[in-house]
PDB file of N, CA and C in Angstrom:
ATOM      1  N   UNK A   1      -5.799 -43.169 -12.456  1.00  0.00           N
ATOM      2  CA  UNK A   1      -5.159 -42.385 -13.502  1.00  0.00           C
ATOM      3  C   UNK A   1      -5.916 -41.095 -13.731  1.00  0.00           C
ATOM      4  N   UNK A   2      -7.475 -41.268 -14.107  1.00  0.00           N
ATOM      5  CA  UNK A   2      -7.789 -39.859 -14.287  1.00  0.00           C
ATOM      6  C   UNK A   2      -7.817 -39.113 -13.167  1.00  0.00           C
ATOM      7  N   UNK A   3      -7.447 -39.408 -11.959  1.00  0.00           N
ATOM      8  CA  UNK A   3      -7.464 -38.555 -10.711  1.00  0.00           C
ATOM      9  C   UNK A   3      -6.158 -37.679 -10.066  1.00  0.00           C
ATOM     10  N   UNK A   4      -5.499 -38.556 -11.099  1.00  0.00           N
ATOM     11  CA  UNK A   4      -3.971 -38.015 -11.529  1.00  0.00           C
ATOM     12  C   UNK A   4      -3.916 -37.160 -12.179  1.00  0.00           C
ATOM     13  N   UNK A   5      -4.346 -37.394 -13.508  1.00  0.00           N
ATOM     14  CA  UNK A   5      -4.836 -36.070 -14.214  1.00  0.00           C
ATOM     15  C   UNK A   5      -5.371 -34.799 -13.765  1.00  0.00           C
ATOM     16  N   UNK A   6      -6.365 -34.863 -13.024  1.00  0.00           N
ATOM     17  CA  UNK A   6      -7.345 -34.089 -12.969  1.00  0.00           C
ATOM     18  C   UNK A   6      -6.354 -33.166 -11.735  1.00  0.00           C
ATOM     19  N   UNK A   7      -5.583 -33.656 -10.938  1.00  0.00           N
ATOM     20  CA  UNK A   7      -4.878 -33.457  -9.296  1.00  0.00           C
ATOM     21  C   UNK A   7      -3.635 -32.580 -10.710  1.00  0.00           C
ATOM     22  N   UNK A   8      -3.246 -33.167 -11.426  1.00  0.00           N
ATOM     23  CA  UNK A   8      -1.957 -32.358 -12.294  1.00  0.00           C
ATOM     24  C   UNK A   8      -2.333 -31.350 -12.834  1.00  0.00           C
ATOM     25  N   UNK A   9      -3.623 -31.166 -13.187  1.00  0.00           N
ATOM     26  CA  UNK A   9      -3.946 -29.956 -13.969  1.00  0.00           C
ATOM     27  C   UNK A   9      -4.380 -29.034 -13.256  1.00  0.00           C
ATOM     28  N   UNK A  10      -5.092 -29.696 -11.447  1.00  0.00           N
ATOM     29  CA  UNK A  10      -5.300 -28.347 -10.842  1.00  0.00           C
ATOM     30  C   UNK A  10      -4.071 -27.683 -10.315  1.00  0.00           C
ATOM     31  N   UNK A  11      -3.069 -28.521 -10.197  1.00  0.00           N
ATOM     32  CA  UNK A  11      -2.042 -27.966  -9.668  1.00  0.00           C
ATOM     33  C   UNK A  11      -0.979 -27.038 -10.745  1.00  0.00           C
ATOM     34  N   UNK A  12      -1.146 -27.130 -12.040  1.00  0.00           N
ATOM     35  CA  UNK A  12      -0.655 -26.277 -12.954  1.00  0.00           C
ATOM     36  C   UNK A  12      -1.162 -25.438 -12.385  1.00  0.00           C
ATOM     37  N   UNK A  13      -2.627 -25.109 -12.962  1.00  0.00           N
ATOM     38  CA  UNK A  13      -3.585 -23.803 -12.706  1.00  0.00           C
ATOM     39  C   UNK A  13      -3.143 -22.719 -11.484  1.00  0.00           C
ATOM     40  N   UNK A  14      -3.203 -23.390 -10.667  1.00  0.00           N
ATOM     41  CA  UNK A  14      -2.651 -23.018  -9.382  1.00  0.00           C
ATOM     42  C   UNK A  14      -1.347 -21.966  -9.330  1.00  0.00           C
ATOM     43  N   UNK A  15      -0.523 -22.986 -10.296  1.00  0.00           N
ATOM     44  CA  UNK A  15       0.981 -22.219 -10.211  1.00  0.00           C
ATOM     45  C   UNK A  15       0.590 -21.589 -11.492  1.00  0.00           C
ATOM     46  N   UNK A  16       0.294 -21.569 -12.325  1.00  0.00           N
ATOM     47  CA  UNK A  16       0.397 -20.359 -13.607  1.00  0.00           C
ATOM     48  C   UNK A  16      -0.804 -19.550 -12.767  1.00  0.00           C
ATOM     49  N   UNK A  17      -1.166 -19.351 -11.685  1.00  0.00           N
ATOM     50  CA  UNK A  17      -1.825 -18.326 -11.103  1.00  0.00           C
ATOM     51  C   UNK A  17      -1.280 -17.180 -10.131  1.00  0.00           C
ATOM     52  N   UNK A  18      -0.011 -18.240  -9.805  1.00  0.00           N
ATOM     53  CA  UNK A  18       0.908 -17.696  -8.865  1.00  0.00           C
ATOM     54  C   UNK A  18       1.914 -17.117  -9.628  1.00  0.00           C
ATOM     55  N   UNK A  19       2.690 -17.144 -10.366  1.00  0.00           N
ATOM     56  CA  UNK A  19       3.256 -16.663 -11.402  1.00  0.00           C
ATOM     57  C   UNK A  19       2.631 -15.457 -11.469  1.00  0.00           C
ATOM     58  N   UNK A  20       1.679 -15.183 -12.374  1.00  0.00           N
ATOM     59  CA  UNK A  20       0.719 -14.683 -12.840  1.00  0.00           C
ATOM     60  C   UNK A  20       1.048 -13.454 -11.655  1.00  0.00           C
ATOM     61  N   UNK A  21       0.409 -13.827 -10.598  1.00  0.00           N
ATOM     62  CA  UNK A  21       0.244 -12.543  -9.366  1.00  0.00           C
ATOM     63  C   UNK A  21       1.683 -12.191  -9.162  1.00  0.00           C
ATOM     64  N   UNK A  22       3.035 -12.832  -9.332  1.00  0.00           N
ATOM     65  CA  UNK A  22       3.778 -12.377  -8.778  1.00  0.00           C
ATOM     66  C   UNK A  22       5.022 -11.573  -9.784  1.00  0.00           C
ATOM     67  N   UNK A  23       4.186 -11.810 -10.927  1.00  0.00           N
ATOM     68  CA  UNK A  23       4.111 -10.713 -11.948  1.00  0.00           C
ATOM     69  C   UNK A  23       4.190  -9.397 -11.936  1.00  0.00           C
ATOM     70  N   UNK A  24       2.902  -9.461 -11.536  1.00  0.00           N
ATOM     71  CA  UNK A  24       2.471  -7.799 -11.442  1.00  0.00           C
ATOM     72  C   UNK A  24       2.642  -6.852 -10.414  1.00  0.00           C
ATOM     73  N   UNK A  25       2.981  -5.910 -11.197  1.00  0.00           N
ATOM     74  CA  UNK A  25       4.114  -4.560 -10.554  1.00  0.00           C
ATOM     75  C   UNK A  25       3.425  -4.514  -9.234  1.00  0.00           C
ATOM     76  N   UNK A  26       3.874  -4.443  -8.076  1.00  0.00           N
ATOM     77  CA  UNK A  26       3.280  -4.079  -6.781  1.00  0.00           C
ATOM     78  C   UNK A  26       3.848  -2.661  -6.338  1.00  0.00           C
ATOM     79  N   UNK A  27       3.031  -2.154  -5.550  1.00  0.00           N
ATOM     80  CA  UNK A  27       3.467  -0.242  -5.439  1.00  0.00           C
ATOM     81  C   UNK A  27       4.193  -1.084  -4.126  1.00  0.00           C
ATOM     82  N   UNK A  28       5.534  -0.065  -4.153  1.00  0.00           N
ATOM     83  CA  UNK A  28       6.512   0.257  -2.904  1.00  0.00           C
ATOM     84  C   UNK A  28       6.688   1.871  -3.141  1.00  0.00           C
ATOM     85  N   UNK A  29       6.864   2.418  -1.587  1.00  0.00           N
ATOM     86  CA  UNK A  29       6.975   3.228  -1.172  1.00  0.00           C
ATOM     87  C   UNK A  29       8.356   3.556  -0.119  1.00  0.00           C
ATOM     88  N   UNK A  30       9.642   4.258  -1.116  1.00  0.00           N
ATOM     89  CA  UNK A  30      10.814   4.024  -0.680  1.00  0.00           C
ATOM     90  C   UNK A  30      11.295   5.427   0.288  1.00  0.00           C
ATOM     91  N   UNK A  31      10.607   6.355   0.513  1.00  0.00           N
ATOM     92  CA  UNK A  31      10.943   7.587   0.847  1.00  0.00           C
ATOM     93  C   UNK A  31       9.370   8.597   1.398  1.00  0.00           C
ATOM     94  N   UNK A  32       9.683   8.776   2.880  1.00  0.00           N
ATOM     95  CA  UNK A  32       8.866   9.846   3.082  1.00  0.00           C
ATOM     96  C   UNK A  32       9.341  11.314   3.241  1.00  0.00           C
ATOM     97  N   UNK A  33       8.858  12.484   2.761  1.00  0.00           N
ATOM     98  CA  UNK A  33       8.905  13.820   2.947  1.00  0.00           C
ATOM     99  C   UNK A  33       8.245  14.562   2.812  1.00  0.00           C
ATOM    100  N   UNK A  34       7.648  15.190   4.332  1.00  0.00           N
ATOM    101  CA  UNK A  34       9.370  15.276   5.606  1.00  0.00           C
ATOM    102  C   UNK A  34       8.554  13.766   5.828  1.00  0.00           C
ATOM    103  N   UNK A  35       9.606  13.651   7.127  1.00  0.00           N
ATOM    104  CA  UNK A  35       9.530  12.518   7.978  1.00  0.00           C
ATOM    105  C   UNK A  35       8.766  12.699   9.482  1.00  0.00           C
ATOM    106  N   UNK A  36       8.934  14.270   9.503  1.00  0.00           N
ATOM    107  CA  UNK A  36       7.705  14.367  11.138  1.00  0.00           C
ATOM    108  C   UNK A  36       6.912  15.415  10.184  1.00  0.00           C
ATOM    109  N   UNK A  37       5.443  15.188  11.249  1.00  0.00           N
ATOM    110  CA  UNK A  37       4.626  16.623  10.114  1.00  0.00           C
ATOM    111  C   UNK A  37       3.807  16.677  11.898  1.00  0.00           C
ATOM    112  N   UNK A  38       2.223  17.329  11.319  1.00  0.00           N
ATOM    113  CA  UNK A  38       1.579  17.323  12.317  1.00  0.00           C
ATOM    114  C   UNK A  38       0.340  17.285  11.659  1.00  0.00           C
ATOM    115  N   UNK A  39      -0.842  17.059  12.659  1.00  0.00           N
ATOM    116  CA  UNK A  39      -1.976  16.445  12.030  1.00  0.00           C
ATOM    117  C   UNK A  39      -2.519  17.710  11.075  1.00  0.00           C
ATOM    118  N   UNK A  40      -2.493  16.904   9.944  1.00  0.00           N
ATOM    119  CA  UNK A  40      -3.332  18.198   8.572  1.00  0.00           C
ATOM    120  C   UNK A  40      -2.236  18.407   7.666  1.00  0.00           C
ATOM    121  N   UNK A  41      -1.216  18.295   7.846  1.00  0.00           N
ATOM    122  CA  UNK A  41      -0.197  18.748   7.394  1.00  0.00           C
ATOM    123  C   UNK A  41      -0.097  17.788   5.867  1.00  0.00           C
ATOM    124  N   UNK A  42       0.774  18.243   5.131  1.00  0.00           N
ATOM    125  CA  UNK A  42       0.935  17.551   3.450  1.00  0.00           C
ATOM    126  C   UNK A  42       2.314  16.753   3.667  1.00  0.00           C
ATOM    127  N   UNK A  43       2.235  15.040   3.128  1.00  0.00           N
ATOM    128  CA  UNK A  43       3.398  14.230   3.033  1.00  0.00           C
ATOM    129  C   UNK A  43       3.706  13.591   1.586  1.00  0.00           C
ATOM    130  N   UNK A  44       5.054  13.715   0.887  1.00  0.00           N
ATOM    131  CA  UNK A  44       4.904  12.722  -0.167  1.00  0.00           C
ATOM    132  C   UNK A  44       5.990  12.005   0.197  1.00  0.00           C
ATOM    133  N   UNK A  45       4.927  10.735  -0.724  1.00  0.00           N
ATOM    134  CA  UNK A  45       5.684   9.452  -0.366  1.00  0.00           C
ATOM    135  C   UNK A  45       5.753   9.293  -2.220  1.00  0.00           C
ATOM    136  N   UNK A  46       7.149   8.849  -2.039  1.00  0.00           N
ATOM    137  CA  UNK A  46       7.898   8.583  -3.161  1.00  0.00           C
ATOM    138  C   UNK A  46       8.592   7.024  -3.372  1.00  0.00           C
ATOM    139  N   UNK A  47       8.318   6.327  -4.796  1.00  0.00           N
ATOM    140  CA  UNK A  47       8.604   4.722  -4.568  1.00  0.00           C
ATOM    141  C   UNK A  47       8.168   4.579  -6.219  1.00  0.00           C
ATOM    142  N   UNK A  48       7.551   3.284  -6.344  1.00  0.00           N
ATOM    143  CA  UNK A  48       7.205   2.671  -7.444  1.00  0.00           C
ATOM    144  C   UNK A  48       5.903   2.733  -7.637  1.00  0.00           C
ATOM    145  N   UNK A  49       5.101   2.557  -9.021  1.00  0.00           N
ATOM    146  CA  UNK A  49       4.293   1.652  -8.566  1.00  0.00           C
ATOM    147  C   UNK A  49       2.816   2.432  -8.319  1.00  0.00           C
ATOM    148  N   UNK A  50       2.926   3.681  -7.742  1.00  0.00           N
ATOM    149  CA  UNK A  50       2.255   4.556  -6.823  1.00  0.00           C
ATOM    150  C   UNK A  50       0.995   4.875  -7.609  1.00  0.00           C
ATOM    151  N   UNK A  51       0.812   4.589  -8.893  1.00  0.00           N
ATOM    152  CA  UNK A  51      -0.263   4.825  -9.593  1.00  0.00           C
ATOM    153  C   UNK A  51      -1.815   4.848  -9.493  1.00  0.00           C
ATOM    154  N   UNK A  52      -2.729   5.349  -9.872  1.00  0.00           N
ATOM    155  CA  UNK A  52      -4.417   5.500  -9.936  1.00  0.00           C
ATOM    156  C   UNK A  52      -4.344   3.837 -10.109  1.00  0.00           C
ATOM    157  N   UNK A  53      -3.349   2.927 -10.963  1.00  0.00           N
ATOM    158  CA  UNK A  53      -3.651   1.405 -11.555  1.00  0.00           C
ATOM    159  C   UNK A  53      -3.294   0.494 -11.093  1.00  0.00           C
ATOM    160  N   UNK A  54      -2.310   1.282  -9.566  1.00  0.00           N
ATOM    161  CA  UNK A  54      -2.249  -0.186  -8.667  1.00  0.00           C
ATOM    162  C   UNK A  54      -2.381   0.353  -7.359  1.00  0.00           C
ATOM    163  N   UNK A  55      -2.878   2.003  -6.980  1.00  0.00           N
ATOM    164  CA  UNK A  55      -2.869   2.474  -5.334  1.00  0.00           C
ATOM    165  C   UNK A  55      -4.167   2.682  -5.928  1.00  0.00           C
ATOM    166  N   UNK A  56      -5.349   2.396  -4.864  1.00  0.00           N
ATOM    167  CA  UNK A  56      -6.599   3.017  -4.366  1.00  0.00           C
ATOM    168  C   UNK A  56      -6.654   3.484  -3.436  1.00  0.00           C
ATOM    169  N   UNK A  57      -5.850   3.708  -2.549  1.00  0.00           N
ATOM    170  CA  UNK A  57      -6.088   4.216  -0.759  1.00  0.00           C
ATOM    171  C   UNK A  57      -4.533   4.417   0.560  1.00  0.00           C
ATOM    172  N   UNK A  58      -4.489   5.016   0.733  1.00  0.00           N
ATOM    173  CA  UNK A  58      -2.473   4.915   1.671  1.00  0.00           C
ATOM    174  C   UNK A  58      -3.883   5.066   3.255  1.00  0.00           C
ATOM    175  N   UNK A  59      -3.072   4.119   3.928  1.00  0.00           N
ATOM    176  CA  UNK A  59      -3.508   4.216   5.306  1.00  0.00           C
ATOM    177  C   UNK A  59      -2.367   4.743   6.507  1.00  0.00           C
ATOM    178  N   UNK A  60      -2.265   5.675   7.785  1.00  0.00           N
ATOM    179  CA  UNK A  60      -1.597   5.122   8.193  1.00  0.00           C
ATOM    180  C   UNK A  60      -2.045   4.526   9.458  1.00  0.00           C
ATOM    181  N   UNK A  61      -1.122   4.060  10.348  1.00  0.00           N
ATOM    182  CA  UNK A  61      -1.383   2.993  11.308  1.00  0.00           C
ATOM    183  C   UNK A  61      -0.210   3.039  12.380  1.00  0.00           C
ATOM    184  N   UNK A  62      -1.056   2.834  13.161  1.00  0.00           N
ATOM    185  CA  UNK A  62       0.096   2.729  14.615  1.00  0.00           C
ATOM    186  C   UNK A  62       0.021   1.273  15.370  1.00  0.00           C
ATOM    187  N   UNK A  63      -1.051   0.330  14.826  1.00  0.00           N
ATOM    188  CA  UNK A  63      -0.694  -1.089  14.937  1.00  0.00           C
ATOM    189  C   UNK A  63      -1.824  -1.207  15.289  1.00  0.00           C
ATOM    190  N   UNK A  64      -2.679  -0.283  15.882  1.00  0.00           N
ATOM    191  CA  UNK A  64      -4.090  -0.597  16.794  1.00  0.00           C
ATOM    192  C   UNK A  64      -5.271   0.135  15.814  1.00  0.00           C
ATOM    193  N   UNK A  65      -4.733   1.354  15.440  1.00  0.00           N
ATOM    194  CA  UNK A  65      -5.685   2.743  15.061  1.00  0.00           C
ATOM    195  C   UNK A  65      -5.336   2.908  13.104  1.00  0.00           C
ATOM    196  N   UNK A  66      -6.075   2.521  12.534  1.00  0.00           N
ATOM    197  CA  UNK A  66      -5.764   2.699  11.000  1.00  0.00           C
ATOM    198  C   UNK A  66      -6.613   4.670  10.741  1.00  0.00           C
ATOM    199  N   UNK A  67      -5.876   5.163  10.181  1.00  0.00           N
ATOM    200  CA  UNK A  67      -6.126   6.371   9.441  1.00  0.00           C
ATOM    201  C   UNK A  67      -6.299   6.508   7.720  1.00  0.00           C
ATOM    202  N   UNK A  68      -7.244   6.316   7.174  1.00  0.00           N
ATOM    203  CA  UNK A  68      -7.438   6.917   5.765  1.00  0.00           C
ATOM    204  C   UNK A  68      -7.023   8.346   5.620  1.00  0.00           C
ATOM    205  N   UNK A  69      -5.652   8.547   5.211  1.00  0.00           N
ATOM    206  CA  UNK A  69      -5.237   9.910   4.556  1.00  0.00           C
ATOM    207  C   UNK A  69      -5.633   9.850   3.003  1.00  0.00           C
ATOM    208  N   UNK A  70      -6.447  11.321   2.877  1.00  0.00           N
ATOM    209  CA  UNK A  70      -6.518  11.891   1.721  1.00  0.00           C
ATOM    210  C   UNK A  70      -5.506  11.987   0.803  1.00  0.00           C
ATOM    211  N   UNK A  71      -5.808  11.213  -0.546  1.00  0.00           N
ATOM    212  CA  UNK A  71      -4.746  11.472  -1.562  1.00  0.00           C
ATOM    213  C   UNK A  71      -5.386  12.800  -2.310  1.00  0.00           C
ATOM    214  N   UNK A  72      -4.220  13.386  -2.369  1.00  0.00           N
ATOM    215  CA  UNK A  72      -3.984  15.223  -3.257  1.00  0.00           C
ATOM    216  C   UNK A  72      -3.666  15.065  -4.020  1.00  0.00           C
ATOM    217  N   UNK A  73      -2.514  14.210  -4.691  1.00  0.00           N
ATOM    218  CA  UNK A  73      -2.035  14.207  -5.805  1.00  0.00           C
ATOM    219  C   UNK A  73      -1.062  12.650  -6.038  1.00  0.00           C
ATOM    220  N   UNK A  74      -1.546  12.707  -7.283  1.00  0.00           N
ATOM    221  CA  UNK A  74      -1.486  10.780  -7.242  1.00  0.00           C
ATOM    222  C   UNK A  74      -0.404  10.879  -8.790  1.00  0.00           C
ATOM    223  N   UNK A  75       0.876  10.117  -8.599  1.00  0.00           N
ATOM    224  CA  UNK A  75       1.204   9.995 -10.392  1.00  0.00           C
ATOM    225  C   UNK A  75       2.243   8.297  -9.925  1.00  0.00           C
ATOM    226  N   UNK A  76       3.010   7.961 -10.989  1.00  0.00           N
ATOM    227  CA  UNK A  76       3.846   6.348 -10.902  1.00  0.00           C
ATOM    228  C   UNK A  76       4.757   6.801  -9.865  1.00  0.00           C
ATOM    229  N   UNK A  77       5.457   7.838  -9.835  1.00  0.00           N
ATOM    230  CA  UNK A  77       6.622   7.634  -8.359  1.00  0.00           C
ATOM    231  C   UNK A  77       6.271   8.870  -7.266  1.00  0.00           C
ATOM    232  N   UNK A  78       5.079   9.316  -7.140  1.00  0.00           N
ATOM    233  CA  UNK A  78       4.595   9.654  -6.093  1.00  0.00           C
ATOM    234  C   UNK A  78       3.599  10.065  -5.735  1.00  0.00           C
ATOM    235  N   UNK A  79       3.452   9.604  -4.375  1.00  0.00           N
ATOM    236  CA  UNK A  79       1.892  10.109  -4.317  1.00  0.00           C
ATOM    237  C   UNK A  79       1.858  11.580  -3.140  1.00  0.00           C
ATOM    238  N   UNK A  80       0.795  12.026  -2.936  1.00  0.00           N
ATOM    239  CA  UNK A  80       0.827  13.302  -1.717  1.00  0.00           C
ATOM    240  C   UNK A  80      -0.348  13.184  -1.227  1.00  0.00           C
ATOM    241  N   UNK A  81      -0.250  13.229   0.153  1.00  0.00           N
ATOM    242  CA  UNK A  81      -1.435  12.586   1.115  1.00  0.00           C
ATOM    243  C   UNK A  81      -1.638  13.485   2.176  1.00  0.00           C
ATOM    244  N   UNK A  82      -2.808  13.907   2.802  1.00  0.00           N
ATOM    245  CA  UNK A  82      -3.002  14.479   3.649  1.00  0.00           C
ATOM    246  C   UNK A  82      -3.129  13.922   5.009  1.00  0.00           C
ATOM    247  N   UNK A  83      -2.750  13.868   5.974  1.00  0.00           N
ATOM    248  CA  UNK A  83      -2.460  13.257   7.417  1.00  0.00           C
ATOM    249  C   UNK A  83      -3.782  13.904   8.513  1.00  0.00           C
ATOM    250  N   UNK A  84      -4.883  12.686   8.282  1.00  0.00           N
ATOM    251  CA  UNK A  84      -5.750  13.368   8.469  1.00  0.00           C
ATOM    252  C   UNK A  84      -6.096  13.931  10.274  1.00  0.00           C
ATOM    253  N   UNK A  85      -6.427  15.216  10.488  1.00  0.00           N
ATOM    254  CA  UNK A  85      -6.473  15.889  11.277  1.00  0.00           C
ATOM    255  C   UNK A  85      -7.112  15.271  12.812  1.00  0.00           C
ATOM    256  N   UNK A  86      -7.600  14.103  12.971  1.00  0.00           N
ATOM    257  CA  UNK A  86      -8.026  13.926  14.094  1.00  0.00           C
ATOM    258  C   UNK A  86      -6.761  12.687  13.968  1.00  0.00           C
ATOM    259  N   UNK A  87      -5.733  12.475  13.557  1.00  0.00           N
ATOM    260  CA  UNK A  87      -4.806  11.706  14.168  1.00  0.00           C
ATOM    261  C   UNK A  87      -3.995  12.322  15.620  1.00  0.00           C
ATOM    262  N   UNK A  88      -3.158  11.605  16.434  1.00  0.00           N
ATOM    263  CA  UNK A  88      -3.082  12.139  17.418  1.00  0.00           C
ATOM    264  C   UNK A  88      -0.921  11.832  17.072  1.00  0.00           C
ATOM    265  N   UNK A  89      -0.256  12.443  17.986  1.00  0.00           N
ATOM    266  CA  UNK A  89       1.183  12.451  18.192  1.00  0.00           C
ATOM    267  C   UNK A  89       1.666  10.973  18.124  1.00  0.00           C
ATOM    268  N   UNK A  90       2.857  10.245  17.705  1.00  0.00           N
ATOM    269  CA  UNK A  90       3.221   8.948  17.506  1.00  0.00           C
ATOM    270  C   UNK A  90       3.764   8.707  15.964  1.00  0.00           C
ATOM    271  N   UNK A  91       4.271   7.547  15.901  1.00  0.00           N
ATOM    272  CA  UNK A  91       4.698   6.832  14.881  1.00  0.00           C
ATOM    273  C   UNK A  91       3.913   6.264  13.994  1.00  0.00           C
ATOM    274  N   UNK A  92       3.887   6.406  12.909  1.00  0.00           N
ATOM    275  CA  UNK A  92       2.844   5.809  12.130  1.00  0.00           C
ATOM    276  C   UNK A  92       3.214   4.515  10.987  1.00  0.00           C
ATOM    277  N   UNK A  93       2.706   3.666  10.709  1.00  0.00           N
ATOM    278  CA  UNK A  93       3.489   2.941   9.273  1.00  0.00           C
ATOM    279  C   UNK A  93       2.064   3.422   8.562  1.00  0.00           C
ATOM    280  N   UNK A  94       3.388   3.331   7.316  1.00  0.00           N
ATOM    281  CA  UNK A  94       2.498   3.619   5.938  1.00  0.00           C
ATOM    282  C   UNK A  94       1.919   2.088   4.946  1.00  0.00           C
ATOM    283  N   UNK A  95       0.511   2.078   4.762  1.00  0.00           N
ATOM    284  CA  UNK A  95      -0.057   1.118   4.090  1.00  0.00           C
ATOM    285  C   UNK A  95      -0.432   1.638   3.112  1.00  0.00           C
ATOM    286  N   UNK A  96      -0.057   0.521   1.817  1.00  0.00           N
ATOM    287  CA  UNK A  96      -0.949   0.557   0.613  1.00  0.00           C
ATOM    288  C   UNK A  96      -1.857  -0.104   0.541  1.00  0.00           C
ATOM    289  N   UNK A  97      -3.139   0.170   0.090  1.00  0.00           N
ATOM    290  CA  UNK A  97      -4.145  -0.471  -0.301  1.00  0.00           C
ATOM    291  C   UNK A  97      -4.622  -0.553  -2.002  1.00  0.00           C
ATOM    292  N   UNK A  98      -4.073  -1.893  -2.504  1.00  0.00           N
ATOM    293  CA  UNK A  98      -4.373  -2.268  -3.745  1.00  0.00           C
ATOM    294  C   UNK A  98      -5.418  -2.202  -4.609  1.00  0.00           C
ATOM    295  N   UNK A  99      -5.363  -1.294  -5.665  1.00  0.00           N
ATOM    296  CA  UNK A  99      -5.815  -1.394  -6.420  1.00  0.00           C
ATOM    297  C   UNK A  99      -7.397  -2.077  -7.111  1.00  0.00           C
ATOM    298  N   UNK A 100      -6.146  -3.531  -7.581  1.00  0.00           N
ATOM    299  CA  UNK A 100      -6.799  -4.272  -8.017  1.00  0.00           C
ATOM    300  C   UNK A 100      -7.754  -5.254  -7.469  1.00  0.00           C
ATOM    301  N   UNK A 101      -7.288  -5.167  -5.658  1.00  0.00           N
ATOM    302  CA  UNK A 101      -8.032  -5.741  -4.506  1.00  0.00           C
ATOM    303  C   UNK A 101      -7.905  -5.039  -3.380  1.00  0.00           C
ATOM    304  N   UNK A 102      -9.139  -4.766  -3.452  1.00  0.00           N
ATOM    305  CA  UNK A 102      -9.047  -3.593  -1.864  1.00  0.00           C
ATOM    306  C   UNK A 102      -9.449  -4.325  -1.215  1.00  0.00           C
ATOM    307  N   UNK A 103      -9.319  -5.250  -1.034  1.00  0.00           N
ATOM    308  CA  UNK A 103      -9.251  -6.388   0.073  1.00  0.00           C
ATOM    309  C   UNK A 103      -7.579  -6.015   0.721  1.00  0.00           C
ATOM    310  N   UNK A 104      -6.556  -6.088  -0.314  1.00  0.00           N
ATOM    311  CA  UNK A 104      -5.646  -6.535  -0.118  1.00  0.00           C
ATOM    312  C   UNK A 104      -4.635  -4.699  -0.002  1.00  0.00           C
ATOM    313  N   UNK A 105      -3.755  -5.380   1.456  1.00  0.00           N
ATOM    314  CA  UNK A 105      -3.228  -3.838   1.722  1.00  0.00           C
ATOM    315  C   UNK A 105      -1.503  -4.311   1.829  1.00  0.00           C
ATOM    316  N   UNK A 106      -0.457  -3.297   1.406  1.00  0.00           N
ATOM    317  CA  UNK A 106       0.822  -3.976   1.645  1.00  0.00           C
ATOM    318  C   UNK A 106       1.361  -3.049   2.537  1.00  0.00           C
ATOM    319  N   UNK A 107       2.119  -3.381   3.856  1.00  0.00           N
ATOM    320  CA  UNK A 107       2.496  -2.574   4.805  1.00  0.00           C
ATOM    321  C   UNK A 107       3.796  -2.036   4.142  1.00  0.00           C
ATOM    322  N   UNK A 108       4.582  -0.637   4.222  1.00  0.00           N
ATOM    323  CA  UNK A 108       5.856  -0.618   3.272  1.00  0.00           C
ATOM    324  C   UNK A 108       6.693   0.141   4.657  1.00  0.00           C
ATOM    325  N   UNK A 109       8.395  -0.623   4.157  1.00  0.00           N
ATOM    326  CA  UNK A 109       9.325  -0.398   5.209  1.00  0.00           C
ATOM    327  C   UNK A 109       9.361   1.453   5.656  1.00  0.00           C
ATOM    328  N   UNK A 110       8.345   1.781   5.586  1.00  0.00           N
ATOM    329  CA  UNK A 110       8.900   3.708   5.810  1.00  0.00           C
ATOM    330  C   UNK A 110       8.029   3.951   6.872  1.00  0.00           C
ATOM    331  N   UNK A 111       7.929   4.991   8.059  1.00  0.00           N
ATOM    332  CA  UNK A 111       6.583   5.394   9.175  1.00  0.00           C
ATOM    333  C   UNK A 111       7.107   6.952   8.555  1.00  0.00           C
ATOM    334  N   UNK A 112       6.171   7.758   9.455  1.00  0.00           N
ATOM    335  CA  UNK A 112       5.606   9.432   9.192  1.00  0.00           C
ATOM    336  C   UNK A 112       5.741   8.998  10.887  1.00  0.00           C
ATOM    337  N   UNK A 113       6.032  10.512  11.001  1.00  0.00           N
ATOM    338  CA  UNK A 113       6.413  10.716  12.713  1.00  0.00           C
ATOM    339  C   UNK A 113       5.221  12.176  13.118  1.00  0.00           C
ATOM    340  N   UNK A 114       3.869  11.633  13.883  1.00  0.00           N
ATOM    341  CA  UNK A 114       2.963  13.117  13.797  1.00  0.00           C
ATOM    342  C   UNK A 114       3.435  13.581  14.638  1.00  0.00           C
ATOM    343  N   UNK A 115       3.906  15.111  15.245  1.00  0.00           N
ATOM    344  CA  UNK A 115       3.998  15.538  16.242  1.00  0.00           C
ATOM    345  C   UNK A 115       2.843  16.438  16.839  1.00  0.00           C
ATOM    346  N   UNK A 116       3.358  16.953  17.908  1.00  0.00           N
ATOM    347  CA  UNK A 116       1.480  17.754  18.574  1.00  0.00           C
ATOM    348  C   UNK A 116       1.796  18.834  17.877  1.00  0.00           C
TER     349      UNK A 116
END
């Protein structure tokens, strides 16, 4: 019996934890402009969310090669990022990197197209 107990209450915890996380506002990023640039060049990405209180960092990525672009200007529905200059020509996806865990990064349905 008390092992019952003890197995029921971790498993509340658990789910009022999950709840809890799936709560809170997560940044999406619904729109890039433009959509091709070239390396150095200025992009905003426009969405939800995009805030100093849940974005710390936009990466982009071509699946192999991650890029830290410079944020310029940061507010809730958009941010403006600089595409940093030793990236090379290709498709990129755009990552958020959270906030509240920079552990934790969310890939979002939009890419940036660099050209030479």
């Amino acid at each position: 019996m008390r092992t019952s107990v003890i197995a029921g209450l971790l498993l509340a915890a658990l789910m009022g934890s999950a709840i809890l996380l799936a709560d809170a506002p997560q940044p999406q990023v619904r729109t890039v402009d433009p959509l091709s640039v070239k390396a150095g060049d200025e992009v905003t990405l426009q969405g939800e969310n995009l805030s100093q209180e849940f974005v710390s960092g936009i990466i982009l990525t071509d699946g192999t090669t991650d890029f830290k672009a410079a944020i310029t200007e940061q507010a809730t529905a958009a941010i403006k990022i600089k595409v940093p200059a030793a990236m090379k020509p290709g498709r990129f996806g755009v990552v958020v990197r959270l906030k509240k865990d920079a552990t934790k990064e969310i890939e979002q349905p939009v890419k940036v197209t660099v050209e030479e």
